[in-house]
Protein backbone atom coordinates (compact mmCIF):
# COMPACT_ATOMS: atom_id res chain seq x y z
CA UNK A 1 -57.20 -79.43 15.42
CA UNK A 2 -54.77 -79.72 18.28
CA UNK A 3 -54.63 -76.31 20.01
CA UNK A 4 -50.52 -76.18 21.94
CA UNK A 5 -49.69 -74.33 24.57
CA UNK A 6 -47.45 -70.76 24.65
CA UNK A 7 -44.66 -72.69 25.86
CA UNK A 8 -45.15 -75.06 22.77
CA UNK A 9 -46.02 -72.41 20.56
CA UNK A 10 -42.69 -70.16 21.54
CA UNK A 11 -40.58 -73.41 21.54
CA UNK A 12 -41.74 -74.23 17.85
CA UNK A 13 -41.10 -70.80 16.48
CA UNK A 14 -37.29 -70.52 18.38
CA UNK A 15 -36.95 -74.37 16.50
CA UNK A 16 -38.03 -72.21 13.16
CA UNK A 17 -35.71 -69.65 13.32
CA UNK A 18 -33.30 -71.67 14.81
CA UNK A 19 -33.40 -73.78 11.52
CA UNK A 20 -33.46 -70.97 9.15
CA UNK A 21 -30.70 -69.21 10.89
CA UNK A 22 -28.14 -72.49 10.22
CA UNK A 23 -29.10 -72.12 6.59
CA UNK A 24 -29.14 -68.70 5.87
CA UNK A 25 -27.56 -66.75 8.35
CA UNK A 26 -29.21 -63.90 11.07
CA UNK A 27 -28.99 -61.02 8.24
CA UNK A 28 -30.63 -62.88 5.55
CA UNK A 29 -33.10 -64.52 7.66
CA UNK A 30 -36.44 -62.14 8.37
CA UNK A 31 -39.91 -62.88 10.80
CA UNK A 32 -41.68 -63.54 7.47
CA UNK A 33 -39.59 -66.18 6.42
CA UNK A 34 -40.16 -67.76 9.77
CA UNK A 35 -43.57 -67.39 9.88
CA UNK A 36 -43.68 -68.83 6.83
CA UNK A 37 -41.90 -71.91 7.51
CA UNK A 38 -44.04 -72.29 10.28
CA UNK A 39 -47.37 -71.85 8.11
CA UNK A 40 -48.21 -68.65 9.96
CA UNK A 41 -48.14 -65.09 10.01
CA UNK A 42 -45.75 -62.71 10.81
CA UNK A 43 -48.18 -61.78 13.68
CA UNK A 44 -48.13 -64.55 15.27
CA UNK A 45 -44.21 -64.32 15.89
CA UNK A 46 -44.39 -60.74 17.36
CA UNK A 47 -46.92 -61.77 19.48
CA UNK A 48 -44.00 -63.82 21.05
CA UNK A 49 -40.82 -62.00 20.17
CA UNK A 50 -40.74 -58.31 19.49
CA UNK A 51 -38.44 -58.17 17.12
CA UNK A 52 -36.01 -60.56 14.78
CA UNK A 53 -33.22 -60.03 18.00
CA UNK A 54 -35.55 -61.60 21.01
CA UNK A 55 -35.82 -64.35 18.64
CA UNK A 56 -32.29 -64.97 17.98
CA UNK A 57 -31.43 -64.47 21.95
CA UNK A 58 -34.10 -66.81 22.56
CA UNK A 59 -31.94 -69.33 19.79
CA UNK A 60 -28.67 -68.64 21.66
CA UNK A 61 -29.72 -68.65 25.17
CA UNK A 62 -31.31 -72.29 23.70
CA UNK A 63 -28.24 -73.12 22.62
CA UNK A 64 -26.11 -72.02 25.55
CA UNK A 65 -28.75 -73.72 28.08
CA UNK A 66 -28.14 -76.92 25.66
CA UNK A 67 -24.32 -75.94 25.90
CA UNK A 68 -24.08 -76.06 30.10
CA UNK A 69 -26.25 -79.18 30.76
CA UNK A 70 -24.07 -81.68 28.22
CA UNK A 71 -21.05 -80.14 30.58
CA UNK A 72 -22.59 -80.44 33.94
CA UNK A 73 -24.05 -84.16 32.56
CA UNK A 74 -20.35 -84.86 31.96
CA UNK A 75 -18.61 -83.18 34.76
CA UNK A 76 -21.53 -85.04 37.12
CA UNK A 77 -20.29 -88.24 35.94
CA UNK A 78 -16.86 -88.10 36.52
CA UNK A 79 -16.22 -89.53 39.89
CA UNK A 80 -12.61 -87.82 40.44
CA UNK A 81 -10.95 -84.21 40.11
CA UNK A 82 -8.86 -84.84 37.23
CA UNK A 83 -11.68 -87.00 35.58
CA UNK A 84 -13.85 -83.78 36.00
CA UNK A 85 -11.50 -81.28 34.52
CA UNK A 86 -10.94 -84.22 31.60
CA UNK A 87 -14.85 -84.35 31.12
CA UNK A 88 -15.04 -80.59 31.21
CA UNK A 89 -12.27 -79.65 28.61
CA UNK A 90 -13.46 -82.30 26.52
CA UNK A 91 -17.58 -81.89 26.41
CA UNK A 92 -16.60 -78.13 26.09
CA UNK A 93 -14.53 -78.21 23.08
CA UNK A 94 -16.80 -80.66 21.11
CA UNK A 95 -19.93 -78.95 21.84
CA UNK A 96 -18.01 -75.59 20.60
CA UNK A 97 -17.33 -77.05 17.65
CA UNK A 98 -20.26 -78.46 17.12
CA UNK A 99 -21.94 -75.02 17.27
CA UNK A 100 -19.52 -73.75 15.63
CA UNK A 101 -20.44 -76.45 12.57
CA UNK A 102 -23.54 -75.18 12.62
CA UNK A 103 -23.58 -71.70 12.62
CA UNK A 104 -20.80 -71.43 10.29
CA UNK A 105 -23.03 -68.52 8.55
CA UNK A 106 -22.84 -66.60 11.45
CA UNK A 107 -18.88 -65.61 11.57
CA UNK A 108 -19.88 -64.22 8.20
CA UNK A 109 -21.83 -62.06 10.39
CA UNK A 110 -19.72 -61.36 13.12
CA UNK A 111 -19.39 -57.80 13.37
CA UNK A 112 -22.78 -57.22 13.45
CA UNK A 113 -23.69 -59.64 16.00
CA UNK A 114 -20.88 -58.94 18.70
CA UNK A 115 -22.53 -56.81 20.91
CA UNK A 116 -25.31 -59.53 21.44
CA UNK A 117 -22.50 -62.17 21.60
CA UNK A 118 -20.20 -60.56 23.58
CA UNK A 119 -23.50 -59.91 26.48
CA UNK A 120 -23.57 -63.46 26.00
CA UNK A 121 -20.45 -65.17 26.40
CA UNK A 122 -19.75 -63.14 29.79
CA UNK A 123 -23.18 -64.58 31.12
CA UNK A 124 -21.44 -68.08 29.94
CA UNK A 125 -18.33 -67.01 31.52
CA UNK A 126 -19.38 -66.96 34.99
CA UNK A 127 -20.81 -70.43 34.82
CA UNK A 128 -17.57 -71.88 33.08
CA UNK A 129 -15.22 -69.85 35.38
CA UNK A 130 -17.87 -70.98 38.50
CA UNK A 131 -17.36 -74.40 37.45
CA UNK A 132 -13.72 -74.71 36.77
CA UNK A 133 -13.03 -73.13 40.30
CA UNK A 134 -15.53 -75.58 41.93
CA UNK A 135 -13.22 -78.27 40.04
CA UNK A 136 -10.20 -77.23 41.28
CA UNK A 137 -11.20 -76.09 44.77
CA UNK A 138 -12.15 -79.78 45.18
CA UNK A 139 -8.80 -81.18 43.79
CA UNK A 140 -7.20 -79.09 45.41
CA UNK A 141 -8.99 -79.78 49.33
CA UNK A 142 -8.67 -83.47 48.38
CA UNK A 143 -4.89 -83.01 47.81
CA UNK A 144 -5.09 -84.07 44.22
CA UNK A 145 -4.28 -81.04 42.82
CA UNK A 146 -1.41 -77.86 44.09
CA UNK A 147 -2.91 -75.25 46.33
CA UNK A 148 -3.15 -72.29 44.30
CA UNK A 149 -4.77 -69.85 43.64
CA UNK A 150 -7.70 -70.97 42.20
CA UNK A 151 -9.69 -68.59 39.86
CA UNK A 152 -5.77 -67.29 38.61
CA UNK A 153 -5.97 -71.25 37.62
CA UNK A 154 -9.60 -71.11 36.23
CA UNK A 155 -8.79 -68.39 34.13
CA UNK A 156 -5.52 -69.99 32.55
CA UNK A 157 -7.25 -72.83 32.21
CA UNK A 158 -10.26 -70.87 30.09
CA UNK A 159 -7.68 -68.84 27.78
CA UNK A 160 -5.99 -72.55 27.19
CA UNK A 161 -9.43 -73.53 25.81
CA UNK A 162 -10.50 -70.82 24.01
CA UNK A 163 -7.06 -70.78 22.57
CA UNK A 164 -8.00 -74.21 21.31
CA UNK A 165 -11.52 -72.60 20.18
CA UNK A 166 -10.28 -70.16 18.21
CA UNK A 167 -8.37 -73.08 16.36
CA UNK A 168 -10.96 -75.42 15.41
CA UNK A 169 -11.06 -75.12 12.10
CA UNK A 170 -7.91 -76.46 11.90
CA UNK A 171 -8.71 -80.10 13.46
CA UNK A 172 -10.20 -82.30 10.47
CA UNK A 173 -11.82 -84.49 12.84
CA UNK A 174 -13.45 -85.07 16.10
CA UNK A 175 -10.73 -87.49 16.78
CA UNK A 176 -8.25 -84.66 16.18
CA UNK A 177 -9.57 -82.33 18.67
CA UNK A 178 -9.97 -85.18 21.42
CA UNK A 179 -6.80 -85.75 20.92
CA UNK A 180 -5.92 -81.94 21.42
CA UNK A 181 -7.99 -81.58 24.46
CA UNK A 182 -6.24 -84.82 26.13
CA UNK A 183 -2.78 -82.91 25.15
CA UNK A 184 -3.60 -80.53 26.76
CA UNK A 185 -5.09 -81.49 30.00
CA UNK A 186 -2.21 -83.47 30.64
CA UNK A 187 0.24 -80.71 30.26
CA UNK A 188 -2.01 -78.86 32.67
CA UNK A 189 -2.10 -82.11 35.11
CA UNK A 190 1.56 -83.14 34.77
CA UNK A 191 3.62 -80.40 32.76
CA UNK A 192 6.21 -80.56 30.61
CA UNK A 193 9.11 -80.82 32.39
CA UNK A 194 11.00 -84.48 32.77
CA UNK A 195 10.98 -85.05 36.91
């Protein structure tokens, strides 16, 4: 018998619930489920997490951790300002919806979870504001972008994308949304307005 580490140990049981969560939702889902899915007892699980909450904060911090690499992966790529904000816009939205996708049970459950995910999406707030304004600070010192005020701009820029969040039921494909996301950047890069 292979004996794993804590770290292993912990990661397998936040895999467990994350899995069981998908299917059945955060209400419906309990430790002894998990445990069982695992093979183990419920003690085993507390001796981790305290209660069914750690576990799913554990999940979403997982999740969100998952969430900020695939943008700073794609934002690190991009070589110019406007291929940045491009990346960022468009990495954000599909990883969104992907989450969205796959805890669909969870906006059955949305009341009850919006304390934890409102604590939550203001820690992810200051990295997406953070990078946005990093973004457009460079643009704008490299003369690719208007000087402006920047995190007035950041902010726009996030209500312009969770706008599109809110929406993304409505896109019946990935294409769909790309090509919502590339609408909308260049608005933001080049307006509306005939020159």
């Amino acid at each position: 018998m292979v004996k794993r580490s804590n770290d292993e140990l912990r990661a397998e049981i936040v895999g467990s619930a994350k899995r069981l969560f998908q299917q059945y939702g955060y209400k419906k889902t309990t430790v002894s489920d998990i445990a069982k899915a695992m093979g183990k007892v419920k003690s085993a699980i507390y001796y981790y997490f305290p209660d069914k909450e750690s576990l799913l904060r554990a999940v979403i911090d997982e999740e969100i951790g998952k969430l900020i690499r695939s943008i700073k992966d794609a934002v690190g790529r991009a070589s110019t300002p406007e291929e940045k904000l491009r990346a960022y816009a468009l990495i954000r939205s599909l990883e969104i919806r992907r989450l969205s996708t796959e805890y669909a049970r969870f906006q059955e459950e949305y009341d009850q979870l919006f304390p934890l995910v409102k604590e939550i999406h203001e820690r992810y707030d200051h990295f997406e504001r953070d990078t946005l304004e990093g973004i457009l600070e460079v643009g704008m010192e490299l003369g690719h972008f208007n000087k402006t005020d920047s995190e007035v701009l950041a902010d726009t820029i996030l209500l312009w994308l969770k706008g599109l969040e809110a929406q993304l039921s409505s896109f019946g494909s990935e294409e769909a949304l790309k090509e919502a996301v590339e609408h909308l950047v260049n608005v933001l890069l080049f307006g509306i307005k005939v020159r």
